[in-house]
C-alpha atoms as a PDB file:
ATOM      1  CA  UNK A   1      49.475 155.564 136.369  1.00  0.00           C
ATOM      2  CA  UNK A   2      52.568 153.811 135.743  1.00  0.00           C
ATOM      3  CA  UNK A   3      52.835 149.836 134.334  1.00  0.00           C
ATOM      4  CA  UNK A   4      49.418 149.672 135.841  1.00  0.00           C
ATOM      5  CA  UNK A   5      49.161 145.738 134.402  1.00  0.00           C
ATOM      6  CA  UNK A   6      51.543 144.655 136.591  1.00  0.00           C
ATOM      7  CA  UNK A   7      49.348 145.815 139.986  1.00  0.00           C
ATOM      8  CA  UNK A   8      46.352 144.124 137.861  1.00  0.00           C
ATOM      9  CA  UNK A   9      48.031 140.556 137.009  1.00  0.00           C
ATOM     10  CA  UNK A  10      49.105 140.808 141.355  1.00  0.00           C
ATOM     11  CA  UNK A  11      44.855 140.844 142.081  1.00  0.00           C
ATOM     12  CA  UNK A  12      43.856 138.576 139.170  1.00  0.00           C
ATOM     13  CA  UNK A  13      46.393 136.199 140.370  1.00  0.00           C
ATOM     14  CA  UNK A  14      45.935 136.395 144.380  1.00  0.00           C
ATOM     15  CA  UNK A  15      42.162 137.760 144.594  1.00  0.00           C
ATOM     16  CA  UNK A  16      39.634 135.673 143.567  1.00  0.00           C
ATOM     17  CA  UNK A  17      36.168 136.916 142.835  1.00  0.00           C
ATOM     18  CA  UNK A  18      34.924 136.511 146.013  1.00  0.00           C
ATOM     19  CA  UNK A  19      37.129 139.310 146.873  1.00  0.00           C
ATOM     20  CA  UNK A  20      39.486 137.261 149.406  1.00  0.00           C
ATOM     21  CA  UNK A  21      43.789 137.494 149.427  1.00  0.00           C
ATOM     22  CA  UNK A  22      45.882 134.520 149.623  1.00  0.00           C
ATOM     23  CA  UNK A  23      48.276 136.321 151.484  1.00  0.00           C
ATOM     24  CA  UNK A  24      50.342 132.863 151.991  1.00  0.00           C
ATOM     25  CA  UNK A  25      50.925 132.406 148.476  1.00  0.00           C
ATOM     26  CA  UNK A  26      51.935 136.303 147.765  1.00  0.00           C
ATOM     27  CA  UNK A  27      54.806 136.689 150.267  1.00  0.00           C
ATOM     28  CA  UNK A  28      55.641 133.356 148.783  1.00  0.00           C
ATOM     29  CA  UNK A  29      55.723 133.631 145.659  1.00  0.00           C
ATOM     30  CA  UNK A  30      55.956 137.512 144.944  1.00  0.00           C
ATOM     31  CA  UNK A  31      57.172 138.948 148.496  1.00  0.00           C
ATOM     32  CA  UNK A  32      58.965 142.321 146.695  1.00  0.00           C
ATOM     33  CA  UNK A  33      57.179 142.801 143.519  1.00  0.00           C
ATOM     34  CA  UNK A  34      54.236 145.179 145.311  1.00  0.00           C
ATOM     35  CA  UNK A  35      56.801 147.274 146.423  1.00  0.00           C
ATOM     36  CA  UNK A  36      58.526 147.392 143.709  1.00  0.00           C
ATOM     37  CA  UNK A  37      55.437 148.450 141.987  1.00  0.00           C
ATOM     38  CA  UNK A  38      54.444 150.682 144.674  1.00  0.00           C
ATOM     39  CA  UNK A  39      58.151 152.207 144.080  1.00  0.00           C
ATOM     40  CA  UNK A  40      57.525 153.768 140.777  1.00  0.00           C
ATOM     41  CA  UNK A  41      53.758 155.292 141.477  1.00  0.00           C
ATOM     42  CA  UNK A  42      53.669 159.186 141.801  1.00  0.00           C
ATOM     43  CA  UNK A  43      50.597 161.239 143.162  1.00  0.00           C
ATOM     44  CA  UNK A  44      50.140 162.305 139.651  1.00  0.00           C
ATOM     45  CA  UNK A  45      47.352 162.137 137.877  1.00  0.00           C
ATOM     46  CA  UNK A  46      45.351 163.631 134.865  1.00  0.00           C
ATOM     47  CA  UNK A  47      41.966 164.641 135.357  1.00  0.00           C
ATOM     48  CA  UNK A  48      39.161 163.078 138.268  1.00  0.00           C
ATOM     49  CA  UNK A  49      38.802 159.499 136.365  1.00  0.00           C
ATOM     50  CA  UNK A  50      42.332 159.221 136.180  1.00  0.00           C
ATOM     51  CA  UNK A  51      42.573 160.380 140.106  1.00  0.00           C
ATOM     52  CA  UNK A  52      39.525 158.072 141.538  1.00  0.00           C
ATOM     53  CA  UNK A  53      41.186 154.997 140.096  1.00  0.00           C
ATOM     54  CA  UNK A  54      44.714 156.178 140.593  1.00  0.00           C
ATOM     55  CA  UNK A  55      44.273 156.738 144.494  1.00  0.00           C
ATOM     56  CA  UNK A  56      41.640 153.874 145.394  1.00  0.00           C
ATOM     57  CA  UNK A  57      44.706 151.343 143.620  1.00  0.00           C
ATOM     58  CA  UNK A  58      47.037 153.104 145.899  1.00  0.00           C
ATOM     59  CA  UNK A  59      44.799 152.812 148.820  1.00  0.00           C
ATOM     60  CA  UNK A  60      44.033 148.962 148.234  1.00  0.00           C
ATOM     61  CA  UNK A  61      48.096 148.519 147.424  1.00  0.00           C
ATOM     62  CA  UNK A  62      49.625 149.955 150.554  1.00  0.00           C
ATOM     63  CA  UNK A  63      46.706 148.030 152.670  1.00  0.00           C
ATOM     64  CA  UNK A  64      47.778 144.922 151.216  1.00  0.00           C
ATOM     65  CA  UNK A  65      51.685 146.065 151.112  1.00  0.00           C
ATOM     66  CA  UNK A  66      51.107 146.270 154.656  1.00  0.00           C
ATOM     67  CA  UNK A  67      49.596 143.339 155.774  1.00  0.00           C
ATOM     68  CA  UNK A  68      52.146 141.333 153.295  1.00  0.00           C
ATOM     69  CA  UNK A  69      55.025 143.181 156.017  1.00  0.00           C
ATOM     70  CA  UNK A  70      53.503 141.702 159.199  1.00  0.00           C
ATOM     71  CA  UNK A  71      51.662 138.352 157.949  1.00  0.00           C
ATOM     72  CA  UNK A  72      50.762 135.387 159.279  1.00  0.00           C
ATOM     73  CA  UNK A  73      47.822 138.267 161.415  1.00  0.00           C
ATOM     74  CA  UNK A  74      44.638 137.060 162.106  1.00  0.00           C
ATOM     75  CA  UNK A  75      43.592 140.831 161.872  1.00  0.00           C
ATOM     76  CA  UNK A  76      44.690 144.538 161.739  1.00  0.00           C
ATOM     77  CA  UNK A  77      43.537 145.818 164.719  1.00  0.00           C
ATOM     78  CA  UNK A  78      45.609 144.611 167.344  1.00  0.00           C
ATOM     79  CA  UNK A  79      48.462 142.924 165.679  1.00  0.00           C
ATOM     80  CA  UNK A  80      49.739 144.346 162.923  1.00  0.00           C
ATOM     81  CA  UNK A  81      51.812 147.518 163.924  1.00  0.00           C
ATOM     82  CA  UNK A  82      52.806 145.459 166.908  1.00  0.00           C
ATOM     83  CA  UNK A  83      51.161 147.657 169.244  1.00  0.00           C
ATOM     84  CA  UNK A  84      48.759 147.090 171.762  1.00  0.00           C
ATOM     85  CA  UNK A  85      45.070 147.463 170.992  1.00  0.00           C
ATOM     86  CA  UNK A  86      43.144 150.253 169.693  1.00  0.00           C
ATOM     87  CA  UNK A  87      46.979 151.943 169.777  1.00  0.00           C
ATOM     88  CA  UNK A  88      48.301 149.848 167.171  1.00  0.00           C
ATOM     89  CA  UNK A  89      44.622 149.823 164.782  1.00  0.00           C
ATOM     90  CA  UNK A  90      44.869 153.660 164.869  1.00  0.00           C
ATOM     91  CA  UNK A  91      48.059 154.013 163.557  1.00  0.00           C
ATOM     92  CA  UNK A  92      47.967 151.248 160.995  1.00  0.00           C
ATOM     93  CA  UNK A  93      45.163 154.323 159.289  1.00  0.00           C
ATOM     94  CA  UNK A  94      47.609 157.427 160.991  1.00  0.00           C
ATOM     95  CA  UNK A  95      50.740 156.331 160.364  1.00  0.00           C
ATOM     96  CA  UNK A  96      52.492 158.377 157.880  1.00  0.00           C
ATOM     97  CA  UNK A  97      54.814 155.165 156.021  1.00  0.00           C
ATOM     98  CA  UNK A  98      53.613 154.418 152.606  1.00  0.00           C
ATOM     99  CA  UNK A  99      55.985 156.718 150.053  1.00  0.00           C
ATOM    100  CA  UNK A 100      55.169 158.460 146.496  1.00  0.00           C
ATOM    101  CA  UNK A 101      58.108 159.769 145.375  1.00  0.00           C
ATOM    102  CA  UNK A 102      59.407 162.046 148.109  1.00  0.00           C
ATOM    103  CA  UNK A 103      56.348 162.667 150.068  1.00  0.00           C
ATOM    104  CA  UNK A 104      54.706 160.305 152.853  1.00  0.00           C
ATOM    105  CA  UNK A 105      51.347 159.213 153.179  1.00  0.00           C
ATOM    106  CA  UNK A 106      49.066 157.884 155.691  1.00  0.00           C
ATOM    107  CA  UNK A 107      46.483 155.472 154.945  1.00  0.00           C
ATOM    108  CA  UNK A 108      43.957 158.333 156.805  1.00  0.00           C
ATOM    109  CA  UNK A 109      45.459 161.174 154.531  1.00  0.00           C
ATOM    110  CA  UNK A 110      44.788 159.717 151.046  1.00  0.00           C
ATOM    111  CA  UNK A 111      40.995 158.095 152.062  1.00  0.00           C
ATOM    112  CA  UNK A 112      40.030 161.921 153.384  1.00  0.00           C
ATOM    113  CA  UNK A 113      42.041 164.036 151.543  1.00  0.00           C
ATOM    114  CA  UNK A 114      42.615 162.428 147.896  1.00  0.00           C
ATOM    115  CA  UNK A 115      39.482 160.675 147.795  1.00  0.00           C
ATOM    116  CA  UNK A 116      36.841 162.161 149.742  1.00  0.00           C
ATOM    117  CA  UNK A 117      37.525 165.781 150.194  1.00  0.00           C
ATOM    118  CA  UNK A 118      38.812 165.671 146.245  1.00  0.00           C
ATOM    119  CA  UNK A 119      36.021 163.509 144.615  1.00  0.00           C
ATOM    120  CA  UNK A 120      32.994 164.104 147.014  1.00  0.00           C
ATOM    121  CA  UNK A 121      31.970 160.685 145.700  1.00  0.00           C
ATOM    122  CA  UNK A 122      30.780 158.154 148.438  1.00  0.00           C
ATOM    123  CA  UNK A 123      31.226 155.677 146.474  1.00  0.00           C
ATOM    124  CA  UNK A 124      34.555 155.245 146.933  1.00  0.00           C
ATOM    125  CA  UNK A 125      33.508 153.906 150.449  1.00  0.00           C
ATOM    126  CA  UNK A 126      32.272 150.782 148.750  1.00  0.00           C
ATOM    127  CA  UNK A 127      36.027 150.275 147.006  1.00  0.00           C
ATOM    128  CA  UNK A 128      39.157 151.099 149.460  1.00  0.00           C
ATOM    129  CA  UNK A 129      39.496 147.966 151.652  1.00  0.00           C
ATOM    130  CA  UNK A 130      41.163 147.303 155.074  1.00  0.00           C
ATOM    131  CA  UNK A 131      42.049 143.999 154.388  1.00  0.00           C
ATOM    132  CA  UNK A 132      39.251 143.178 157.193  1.00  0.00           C
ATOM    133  CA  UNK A 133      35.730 141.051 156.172  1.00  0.00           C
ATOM    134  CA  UNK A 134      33.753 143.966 157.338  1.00  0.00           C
ATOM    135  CA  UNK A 135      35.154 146.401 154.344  1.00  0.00           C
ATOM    136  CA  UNK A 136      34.164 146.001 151.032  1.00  0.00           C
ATOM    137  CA  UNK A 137      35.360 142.867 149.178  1.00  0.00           C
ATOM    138  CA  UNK A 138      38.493 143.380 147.201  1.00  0.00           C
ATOM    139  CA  UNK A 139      38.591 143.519 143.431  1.00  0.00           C
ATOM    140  CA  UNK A 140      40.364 140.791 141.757  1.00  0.00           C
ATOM    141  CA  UNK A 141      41.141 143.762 139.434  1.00  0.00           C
ATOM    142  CA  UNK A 142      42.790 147.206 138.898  1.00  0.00           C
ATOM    143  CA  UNK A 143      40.876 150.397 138.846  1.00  0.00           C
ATOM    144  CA  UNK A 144      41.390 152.268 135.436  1.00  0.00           C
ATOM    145  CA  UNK A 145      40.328 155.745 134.501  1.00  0.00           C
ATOM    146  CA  UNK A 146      37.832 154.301 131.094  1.00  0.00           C
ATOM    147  CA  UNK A 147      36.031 151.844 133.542  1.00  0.00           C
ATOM    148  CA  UNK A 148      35.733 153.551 137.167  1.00  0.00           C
ATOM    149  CA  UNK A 149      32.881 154.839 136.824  1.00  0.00           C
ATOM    150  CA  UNK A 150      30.948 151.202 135.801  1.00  0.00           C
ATOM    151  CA  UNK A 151      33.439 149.880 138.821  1.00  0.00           C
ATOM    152  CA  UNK A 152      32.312 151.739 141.076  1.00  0.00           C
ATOM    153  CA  UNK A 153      28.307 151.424 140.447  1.00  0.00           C
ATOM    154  CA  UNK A 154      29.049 147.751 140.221  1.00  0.00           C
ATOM    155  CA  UNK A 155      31.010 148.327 143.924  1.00  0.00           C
ATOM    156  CA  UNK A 156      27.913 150.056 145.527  1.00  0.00           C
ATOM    157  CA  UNK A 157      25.546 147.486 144.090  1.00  0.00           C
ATOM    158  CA  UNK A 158      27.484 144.429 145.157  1.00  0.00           C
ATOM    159  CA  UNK A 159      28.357 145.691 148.739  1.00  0.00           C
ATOM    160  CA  UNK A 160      24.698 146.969 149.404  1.00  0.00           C
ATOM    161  CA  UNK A 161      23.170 143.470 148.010  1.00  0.00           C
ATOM    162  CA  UNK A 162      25.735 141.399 150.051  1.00  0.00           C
ATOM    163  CA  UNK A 163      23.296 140.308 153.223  1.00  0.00           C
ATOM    164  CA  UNK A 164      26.644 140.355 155.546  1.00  0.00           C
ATOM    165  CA  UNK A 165      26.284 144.476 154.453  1.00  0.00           C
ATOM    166  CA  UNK A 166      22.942 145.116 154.154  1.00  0.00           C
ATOM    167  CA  UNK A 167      19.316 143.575 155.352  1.00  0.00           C
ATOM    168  CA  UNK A 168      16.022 145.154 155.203  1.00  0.00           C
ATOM    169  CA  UNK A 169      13.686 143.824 157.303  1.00  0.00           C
ATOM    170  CA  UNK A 170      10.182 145.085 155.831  1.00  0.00           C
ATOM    171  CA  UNK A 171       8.095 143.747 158.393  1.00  0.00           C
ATOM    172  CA  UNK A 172       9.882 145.459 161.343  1.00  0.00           C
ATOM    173  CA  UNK A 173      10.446 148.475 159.454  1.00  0.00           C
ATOM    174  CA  UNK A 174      14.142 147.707 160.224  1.00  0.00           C
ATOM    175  CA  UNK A 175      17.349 148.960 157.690  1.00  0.00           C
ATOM    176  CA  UNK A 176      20.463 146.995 159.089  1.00  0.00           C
ATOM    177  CA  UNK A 177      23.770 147.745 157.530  1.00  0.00           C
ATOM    178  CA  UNK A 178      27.473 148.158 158.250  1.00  0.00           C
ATOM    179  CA  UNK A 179      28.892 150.572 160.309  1.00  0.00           C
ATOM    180  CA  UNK A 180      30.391 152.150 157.202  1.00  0.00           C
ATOM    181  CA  UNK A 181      27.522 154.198 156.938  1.00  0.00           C
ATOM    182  CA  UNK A 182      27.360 155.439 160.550  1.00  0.00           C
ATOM    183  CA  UNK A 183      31.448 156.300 160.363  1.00  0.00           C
ATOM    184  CA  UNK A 184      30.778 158.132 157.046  1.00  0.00           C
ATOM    185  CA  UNK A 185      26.685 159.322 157.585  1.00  0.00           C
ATOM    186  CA  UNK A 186      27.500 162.670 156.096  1.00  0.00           C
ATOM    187  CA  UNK A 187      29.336 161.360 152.885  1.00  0.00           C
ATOM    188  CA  UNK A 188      26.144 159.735 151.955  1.00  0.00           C
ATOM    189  CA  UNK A 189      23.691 162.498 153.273  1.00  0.00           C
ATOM    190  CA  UNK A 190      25.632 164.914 150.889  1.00  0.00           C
ATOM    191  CA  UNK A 191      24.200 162.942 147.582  1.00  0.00           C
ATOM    192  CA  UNK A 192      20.701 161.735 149.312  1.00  0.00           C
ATOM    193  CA  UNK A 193      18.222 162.904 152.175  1.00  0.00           C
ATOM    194  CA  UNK A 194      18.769 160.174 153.926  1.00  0.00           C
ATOM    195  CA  UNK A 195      20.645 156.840 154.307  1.00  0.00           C
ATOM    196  CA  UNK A 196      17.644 154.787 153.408  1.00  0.00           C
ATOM    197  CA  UNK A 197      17.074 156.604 150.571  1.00  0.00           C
ATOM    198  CA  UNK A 198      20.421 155.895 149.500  1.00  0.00           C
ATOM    199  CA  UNK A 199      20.473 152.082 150.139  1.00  0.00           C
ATOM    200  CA  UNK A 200      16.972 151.151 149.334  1.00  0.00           C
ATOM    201  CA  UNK A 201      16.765 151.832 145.869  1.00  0.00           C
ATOM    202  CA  UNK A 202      20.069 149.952 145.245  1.00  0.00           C
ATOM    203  CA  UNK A 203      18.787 146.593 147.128  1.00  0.00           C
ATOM    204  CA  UNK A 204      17.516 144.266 144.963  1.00  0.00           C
ATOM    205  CA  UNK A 205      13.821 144.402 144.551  1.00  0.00           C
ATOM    206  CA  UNK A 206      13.143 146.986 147.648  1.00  0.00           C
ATOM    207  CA  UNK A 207      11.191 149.985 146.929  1.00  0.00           C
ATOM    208  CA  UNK A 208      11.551 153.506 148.999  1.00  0.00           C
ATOM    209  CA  UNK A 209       8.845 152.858 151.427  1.00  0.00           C
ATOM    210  CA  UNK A 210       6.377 156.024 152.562  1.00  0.00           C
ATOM    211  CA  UNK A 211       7.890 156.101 156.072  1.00  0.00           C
ATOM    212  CA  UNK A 212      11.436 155.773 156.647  1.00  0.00           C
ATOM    213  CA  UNK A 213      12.938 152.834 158.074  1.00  0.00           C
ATOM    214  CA  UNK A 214      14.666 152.823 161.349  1.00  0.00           C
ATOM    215  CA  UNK A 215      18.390 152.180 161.140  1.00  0.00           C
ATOM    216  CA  UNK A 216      20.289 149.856 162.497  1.00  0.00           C
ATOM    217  CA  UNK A 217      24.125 148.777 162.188  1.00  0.00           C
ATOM    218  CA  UNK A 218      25.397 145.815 162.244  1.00  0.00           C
ATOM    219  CA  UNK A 219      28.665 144.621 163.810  1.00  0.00           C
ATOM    220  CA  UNK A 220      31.639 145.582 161.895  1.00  0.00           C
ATOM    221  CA  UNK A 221      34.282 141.931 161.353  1.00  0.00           C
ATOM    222  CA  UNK A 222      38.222 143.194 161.686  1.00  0.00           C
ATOM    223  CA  UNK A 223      39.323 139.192 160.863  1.00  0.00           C
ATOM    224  CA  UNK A 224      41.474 139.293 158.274  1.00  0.00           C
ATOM    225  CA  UNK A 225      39.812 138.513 154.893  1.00  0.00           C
ATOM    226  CA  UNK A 226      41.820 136.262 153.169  1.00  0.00           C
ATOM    227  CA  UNK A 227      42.113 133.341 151.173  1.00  0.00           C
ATOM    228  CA  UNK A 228      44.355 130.144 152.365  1.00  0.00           C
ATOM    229  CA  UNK A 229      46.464 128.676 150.030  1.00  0.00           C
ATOM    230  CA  UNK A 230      45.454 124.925 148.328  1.00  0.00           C
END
């Protein structure tokens, strides 16, 4: 990936580790340099560590380039394309805008076909971002190809121990967690037998019980997640 520091000094300096943007302070301060960035990346890339890390940075790059184009938003679903509705969310994923070299992308095309058709890896689920609290919280950090792997264990284990996520409720047999597992069930059912027994034994002191849990989902947040400027 090309001058991949400069797309990791943009998240150390406007993520912080909670995962949250200071949008304000971007467009302020650096309103052109992620598309100038985003300018020199290819579709490129040299083996599956170098491709995991080069496409989720893309992903998470063109979200944000995005959102930079239309902010202040208070959320991508009905605002940002300037369209009404669930017209305007759909095509904020459909659209076919965001350039590598001389081909065009959708936000859809390269979570489906680059990531998850490519990689079969669910985990990736737990590291693209929609710029929305529901996703998964942003890294304040690039994706490389030596350290994706560890990223993305650390990824699942932090999104599945986050309580806004996931919550087990042992003494109603209950498994509630985010709608990201309902919208991408089979992802998860390819590497386990079920979605309990993919969750459980990443939650923090929870143990596969003998009878499966009933699942619930919770409700998914599309407000913005960002960070407001001191």
């Amino acid at each position: 990936m090309n001058d991949l520091p400069a797309w990791n000094h943009l998240l150390q300096h406007y993520v912080d580790r909670a995962g949250r943007v200071d949008y304000e302070a971007w467009r302020t301060h650096h309103p052109d340099t992620l598309s100038r960035w985003l300018a020199r990346q290819s579709a490129d890339t040299h083996g599956r560590q170098d491709h995991i890390a080069h496409w989720i940075n893309l992903y998470n790059a063109f979200t944000i380039q995005a959102v930079l184009s239309a902010y202040p938003i208070a959320s991508i679903r009905p605002t940002l394309i300037g369209l009404p509705n669930w017209i305007g969310f759909l095509r904020f994923f459909q659209r076919r805008v965001h350039r590598l070299g001389n081909e065009l992308f959708s936000l859809a095309q390269i979570e489906n076909r680059m990531l998850r058709q490519r990689t079969g890896d669910p985990r990736i689920h737990f590291a693209i971002v929609c710029a929305s609290l529901g996703c998964p919280l942003l890294r304040h950090e690039a994706y490389t190809p030596e350290r994706v792997e560890a990223q993305l264990e650390q990824d699942v284990t932090r999104f599945i121990n986050n309580p806004a996520k996931v919550t087990f409720d042992a003494e109603r047999g209950v498994l509630y967690c985010s709608k990201i597992f309902r919208w991408y069930k089979a992802d998860f059912l390819a590497v386990a037998p079920s979605l309990p027994d993919y969750i459980l034994p990443r939650l923090g002191g929870v143990s596969v019980q003998d009878h499966q849990p009933r699942v619930a989902f919770l409700p998914y947040d599309w407000s913005l997640n960002q960070r407001m400027s001191s």
